[in-house]
PDB file of N, CA and C in Angstrom:
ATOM      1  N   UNK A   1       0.834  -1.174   0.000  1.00  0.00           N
ATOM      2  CA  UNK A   1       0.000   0.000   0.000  1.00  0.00           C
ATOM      3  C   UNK A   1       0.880   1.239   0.000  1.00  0.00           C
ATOM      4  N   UNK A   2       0.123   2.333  -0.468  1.00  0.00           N
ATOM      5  CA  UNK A   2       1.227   2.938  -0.631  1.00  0.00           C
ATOM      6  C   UNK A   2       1.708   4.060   0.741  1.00  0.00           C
ATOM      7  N   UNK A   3       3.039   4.733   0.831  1.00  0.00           N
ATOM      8  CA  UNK A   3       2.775   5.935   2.307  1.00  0.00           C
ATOM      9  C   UNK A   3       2.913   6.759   2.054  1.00  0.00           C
ATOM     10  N   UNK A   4       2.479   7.099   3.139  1.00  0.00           N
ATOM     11  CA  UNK A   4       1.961   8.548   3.366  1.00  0.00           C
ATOM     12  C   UNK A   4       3.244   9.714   3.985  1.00  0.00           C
ATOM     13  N   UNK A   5       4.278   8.909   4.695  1.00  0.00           N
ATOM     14  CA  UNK A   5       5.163   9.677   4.850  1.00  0.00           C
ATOM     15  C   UNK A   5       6.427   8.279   4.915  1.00  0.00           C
ATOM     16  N   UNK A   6       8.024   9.151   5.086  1.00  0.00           N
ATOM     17  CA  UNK A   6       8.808   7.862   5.219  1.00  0.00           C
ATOM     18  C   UNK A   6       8.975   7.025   6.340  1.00  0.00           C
ATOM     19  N   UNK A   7       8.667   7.877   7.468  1.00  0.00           N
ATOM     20  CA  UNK A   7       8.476   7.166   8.568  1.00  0.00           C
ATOM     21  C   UNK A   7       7.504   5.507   8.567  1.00  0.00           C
ATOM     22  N   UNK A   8       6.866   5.258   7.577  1.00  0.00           N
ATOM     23  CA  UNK A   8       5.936   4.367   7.024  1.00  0.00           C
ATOM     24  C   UNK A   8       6.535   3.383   6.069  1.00  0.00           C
ATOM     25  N   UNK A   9       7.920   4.168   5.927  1.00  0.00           N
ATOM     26  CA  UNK A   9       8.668   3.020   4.706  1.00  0.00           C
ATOM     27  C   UNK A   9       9.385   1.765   5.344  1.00  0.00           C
ATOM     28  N   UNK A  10       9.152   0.552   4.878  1.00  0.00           N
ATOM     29  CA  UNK A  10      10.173  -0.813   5.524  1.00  0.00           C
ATOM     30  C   UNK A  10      11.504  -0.464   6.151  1.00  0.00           C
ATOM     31  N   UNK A  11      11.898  -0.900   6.789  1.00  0.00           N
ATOM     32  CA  UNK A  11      12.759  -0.627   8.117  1.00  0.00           C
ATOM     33  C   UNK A  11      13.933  -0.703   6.711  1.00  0.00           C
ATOM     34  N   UNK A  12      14.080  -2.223   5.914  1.00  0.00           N
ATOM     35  CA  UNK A  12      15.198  -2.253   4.975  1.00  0.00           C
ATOM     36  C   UNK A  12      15.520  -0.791   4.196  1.00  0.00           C
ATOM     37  N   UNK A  13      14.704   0.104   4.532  1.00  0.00           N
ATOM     38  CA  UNK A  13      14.845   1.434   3.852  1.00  0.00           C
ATOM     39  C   UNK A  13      14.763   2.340   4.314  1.00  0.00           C
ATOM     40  N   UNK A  14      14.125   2.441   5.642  1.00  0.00           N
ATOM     41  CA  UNK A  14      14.820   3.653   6.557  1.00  0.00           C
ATOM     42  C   UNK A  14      15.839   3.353   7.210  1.00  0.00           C
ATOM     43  N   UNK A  15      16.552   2.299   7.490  1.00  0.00           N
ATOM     44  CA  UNK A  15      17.797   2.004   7.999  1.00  0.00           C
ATOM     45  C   UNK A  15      19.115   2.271   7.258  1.00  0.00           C
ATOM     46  N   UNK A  16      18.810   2.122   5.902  1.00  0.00           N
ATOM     47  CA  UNK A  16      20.174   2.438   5.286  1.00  0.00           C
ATOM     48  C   UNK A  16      19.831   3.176   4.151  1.00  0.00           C
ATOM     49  N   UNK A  17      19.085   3.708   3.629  1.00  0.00           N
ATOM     50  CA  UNK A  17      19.187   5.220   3.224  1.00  0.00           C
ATOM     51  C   UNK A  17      19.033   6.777   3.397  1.00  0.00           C
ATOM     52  N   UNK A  18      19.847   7.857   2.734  1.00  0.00           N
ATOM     53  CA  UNK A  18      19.657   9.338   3.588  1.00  0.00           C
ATOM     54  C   UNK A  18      18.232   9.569   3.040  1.00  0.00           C
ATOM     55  N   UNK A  19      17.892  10.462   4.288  1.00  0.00           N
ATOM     56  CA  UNK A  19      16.599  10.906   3.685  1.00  0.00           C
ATOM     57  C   UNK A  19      15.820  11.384   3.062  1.00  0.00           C
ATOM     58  N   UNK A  20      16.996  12.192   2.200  1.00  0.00           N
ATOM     59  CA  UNK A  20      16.374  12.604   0.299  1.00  0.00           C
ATOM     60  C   UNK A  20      16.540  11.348  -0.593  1.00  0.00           C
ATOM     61  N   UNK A  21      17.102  10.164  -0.111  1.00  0.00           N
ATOM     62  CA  UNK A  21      16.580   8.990  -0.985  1.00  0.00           C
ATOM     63  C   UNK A  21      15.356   8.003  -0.495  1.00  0.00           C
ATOM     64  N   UNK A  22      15.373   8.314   0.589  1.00  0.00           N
ATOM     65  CA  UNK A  22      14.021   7.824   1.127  1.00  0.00           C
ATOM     66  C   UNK A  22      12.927   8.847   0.991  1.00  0.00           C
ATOM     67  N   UNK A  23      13.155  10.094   0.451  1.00  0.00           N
ATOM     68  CA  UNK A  23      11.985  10.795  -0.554  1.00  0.00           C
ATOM     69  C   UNK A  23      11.350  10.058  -1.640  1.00  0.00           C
ATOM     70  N   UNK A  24      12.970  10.121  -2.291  1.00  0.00           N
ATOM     71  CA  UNK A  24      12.624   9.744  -3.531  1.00  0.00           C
ATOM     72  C   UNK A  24      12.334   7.952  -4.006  1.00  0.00           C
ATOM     73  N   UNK A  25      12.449   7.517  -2.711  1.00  0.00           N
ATOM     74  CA  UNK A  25      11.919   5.633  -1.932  1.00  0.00           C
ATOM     75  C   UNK A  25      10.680   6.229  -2.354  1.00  0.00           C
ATOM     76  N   UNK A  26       9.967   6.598  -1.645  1.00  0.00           N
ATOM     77  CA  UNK A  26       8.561   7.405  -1.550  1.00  0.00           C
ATOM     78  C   UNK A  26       7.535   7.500  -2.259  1.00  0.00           C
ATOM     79  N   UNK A  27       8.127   8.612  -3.003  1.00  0.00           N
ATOM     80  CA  UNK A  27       7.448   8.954  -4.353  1.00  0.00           C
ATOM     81  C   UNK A  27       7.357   8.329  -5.643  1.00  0.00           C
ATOM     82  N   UNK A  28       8.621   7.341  -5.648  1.00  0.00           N
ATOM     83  CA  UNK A  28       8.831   6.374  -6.634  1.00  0.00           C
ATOM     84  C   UNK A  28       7.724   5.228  -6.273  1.00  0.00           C
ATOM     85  N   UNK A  29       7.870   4.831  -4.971  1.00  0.00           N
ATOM     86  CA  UNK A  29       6.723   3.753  -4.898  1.00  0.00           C
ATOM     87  C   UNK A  29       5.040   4.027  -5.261  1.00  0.00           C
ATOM     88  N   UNK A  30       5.130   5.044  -4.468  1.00  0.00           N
ATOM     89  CA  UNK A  30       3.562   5.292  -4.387  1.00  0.00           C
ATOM     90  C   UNK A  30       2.835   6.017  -6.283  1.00  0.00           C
ATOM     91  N   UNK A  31       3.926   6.066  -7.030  1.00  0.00           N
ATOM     92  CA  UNK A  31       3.716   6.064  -8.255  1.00  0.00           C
ATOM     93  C   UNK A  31       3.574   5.248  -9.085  1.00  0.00           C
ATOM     94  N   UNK A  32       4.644   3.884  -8.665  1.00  0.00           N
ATOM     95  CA  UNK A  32       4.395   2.702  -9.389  1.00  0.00           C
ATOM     96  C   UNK A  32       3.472   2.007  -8.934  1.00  0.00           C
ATOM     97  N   UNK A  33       2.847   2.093  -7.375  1.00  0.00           N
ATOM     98  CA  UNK A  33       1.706   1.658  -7.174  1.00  0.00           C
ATOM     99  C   UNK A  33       0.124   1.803  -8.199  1.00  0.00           C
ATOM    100  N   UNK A  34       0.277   3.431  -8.237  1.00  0.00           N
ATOM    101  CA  UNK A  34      -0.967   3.972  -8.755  1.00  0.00           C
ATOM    102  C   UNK A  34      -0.541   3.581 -10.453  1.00  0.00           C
ATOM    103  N   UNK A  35       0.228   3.527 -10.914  1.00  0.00           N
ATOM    104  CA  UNK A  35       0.238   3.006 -12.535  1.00  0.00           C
ATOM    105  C   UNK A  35       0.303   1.378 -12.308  1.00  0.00           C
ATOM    106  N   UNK A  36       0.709   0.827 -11.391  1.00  0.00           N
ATOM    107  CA  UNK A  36       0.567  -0.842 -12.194  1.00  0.00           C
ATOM    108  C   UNK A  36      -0.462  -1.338 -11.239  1.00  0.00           C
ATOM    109  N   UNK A  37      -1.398  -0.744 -11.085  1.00  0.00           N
ATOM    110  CA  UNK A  37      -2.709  -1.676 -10.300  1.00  0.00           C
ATOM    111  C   UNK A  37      -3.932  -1.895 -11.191  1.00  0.00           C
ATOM    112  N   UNK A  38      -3.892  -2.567 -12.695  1.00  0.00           N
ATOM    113  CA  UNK A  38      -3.775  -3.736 -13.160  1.00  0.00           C
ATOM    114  C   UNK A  38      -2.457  -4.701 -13.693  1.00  0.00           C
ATOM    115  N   UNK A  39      -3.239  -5.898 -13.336  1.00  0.00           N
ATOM    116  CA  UNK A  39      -2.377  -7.002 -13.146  1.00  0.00           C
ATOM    117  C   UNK A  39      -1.736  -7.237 -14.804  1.00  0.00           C
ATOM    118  N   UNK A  40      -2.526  -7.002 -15.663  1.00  0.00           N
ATOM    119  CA  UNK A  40      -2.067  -6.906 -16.998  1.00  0.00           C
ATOM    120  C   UNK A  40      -1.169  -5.898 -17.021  1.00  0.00           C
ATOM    121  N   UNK A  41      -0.530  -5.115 -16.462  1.00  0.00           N
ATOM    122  CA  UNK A  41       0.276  -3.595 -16.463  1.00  0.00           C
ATOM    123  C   UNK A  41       1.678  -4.749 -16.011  1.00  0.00           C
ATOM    124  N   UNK A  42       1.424  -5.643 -15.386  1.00  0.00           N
ATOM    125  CA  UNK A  42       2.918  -5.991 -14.332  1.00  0.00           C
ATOM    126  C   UNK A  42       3.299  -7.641 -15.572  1.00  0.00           C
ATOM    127  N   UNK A  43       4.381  -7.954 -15.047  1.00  0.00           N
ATOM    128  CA  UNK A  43       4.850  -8.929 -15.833  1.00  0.00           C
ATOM    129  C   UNK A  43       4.591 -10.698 -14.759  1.00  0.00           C
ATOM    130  N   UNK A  44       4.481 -11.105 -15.574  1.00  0.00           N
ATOM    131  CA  UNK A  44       4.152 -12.543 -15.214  1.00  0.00           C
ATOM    132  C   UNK A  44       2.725 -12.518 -13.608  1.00  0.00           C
ATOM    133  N   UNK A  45       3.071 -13.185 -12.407  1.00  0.00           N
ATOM    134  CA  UNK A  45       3.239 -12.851 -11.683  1.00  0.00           C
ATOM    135  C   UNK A  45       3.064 -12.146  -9.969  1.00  0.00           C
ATOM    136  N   UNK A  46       4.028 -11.137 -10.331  1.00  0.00           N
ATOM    137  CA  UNK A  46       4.528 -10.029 -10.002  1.00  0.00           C
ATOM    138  C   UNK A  46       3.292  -9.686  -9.426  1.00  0.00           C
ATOM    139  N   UNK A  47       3.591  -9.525  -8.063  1.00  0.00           N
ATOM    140  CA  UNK A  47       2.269  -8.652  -7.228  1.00  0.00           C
ATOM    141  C   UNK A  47       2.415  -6.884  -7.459  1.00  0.00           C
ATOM    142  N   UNK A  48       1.299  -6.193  -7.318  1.00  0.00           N
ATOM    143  CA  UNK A  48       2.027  -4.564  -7.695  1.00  0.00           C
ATOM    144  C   UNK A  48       2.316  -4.206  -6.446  1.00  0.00           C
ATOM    145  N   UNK A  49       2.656  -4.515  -5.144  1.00  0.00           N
ATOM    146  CA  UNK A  49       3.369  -4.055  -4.202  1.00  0.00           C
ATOM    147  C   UNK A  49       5.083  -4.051  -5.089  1.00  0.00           C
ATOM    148  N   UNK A  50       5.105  -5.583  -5.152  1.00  0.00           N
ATOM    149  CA  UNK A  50       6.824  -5.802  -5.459  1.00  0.00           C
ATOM    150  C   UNK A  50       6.913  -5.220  -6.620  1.00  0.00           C
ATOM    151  N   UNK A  51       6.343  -5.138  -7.392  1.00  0.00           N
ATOM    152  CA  UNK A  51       6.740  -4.260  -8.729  1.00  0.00           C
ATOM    153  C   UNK A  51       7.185  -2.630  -8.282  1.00  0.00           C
ATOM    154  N   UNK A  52       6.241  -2.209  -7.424  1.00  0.00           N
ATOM    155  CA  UNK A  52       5.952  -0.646  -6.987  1.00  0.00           C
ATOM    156  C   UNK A  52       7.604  -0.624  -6.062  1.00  0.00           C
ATOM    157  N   UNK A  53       8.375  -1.886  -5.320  1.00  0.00           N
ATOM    158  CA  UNK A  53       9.968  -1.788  -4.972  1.00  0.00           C
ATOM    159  C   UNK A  53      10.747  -2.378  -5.457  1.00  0.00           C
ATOM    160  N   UNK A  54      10.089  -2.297  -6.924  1.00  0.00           N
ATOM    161  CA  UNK A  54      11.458  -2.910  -7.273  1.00  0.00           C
ATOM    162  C   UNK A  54      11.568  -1.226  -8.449  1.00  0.00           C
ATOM    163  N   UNK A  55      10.867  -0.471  -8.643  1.00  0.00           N
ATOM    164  CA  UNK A  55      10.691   0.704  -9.276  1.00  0.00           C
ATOM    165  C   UNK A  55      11.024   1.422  -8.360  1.00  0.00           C
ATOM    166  N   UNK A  56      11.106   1.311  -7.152  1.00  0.00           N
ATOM    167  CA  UNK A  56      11.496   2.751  -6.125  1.00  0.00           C
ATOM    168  C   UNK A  56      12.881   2.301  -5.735  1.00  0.00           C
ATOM    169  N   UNK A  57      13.473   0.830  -5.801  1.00  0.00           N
ATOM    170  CA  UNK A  57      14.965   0.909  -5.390  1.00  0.00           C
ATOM    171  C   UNK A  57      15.373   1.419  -6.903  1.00  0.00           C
ATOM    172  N   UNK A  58      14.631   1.508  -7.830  1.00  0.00           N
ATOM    173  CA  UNK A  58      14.839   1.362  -9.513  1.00  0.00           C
ATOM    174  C   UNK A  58      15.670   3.247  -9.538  1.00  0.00           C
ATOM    175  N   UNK A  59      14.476   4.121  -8.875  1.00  0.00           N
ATOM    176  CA  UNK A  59      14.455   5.695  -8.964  1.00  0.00           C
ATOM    177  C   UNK A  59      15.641   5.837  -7.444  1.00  0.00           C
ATOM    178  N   UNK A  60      15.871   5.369  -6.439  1.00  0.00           N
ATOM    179  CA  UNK A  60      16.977   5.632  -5.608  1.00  0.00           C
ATOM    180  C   UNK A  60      18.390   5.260  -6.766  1.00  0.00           C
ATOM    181  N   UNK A  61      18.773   4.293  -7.105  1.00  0.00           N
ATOM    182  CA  UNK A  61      19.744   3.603  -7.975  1.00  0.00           C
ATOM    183  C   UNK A  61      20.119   4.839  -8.979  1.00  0.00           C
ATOM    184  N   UNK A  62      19.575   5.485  -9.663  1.00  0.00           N
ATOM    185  CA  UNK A  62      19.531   6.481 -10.389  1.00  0.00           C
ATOM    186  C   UNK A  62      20.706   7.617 -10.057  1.00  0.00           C
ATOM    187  N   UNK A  63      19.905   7.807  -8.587  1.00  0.00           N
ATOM    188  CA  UNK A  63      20.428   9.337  -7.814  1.00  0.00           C
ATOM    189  C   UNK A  63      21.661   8.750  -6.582  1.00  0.00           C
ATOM    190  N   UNK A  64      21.663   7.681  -6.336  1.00  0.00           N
ATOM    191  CA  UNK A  64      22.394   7.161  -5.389  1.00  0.00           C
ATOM    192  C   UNK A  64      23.150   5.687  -5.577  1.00  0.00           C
ATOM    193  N   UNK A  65      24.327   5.657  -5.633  1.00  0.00           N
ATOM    194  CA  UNK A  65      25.171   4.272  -5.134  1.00  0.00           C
ATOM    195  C   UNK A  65      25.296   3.620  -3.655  1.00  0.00           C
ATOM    196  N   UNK A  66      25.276   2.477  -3.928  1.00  0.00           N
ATOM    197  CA  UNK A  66      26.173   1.788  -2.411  1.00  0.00           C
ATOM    198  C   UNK A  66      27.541   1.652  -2.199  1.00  0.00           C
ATOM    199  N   UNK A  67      28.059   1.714  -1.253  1.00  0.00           N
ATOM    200  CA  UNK A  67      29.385   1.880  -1.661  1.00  0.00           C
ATOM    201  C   UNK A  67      30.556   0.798  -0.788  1.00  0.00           C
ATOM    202  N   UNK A  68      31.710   0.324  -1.146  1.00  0.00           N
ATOM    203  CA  UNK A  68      31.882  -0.991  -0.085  1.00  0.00           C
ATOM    204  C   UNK A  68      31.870  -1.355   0.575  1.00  0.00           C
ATOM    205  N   UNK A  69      31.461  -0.114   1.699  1.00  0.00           N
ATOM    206  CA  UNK A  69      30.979   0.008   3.491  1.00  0.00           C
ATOM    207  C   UNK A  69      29.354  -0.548   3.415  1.00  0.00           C
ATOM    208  N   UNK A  70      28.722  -0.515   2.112  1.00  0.00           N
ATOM    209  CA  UNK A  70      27.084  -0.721   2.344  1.00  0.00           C
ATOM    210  C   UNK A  70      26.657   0.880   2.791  1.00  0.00           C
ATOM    211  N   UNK A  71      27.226   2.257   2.554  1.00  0.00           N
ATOM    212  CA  UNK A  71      26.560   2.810   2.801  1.00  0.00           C
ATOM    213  C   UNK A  71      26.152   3.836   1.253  1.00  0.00           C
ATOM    214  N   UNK A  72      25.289   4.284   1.666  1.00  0.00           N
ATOM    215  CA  UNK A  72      24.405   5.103   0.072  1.00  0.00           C
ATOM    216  C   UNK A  72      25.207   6.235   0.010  1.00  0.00           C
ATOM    217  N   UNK A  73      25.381   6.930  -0.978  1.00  0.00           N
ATOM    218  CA  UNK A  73      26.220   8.581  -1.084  1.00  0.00           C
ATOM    219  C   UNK A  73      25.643   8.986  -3.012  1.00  0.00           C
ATOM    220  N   UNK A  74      25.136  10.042  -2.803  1.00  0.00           N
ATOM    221  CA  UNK A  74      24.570  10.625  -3.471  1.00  0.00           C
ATOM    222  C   UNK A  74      25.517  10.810  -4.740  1.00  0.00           C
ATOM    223  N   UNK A  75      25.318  10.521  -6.212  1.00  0.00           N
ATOM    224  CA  UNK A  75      26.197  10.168  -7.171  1.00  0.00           C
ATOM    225  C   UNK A  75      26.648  11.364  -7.552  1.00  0.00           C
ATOM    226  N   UNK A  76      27.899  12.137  -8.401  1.00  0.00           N
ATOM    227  CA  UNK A  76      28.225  13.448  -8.319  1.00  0.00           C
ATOM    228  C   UNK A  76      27.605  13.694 -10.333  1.00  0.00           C
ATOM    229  N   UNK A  77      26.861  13.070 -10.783  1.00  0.00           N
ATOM    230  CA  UNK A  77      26.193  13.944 -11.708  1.00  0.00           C
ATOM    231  C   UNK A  77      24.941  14.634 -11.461  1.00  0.00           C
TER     232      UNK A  77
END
């Protein structure tokens, strides 16, 4: 379902990302929620929760790396 704020996001994602990527955790989910809720929209499957994180680690990945410590740092383009 989707949230309402990040405080609401899975622990796997308020624990180890900063909190302009757990914005953009956020907004990425609760977007892919509202576009793939039909089941014909998603591939095989695929429930639209897990589709809706695998599109919001999809939009963090973008703006942010992990780095060999496991921690996130904002990419310099």
């Amino acid at each position: 379902m989707p949230f309402n704020s990040i405080s609401e996001l899975p622990d796997n994602v308020k624990n180890v990302l900063p909190a302009h990527a757990q914005d953009i955790y956020k907004e990425a989910f609760n977007s892919a929620y509202d576009e793939y809720k039909d089941p014909e929209d998603r591939r095989g499957d695929t429930s639209r929760e897990e589709v809706a994180h695998r599109v919001a680690w999809s939009a963090v990945k973008q703006k942010y790396h992990k780095s060999d410590d496991d921690t996130w740092h904002r990419n310099n383009s």
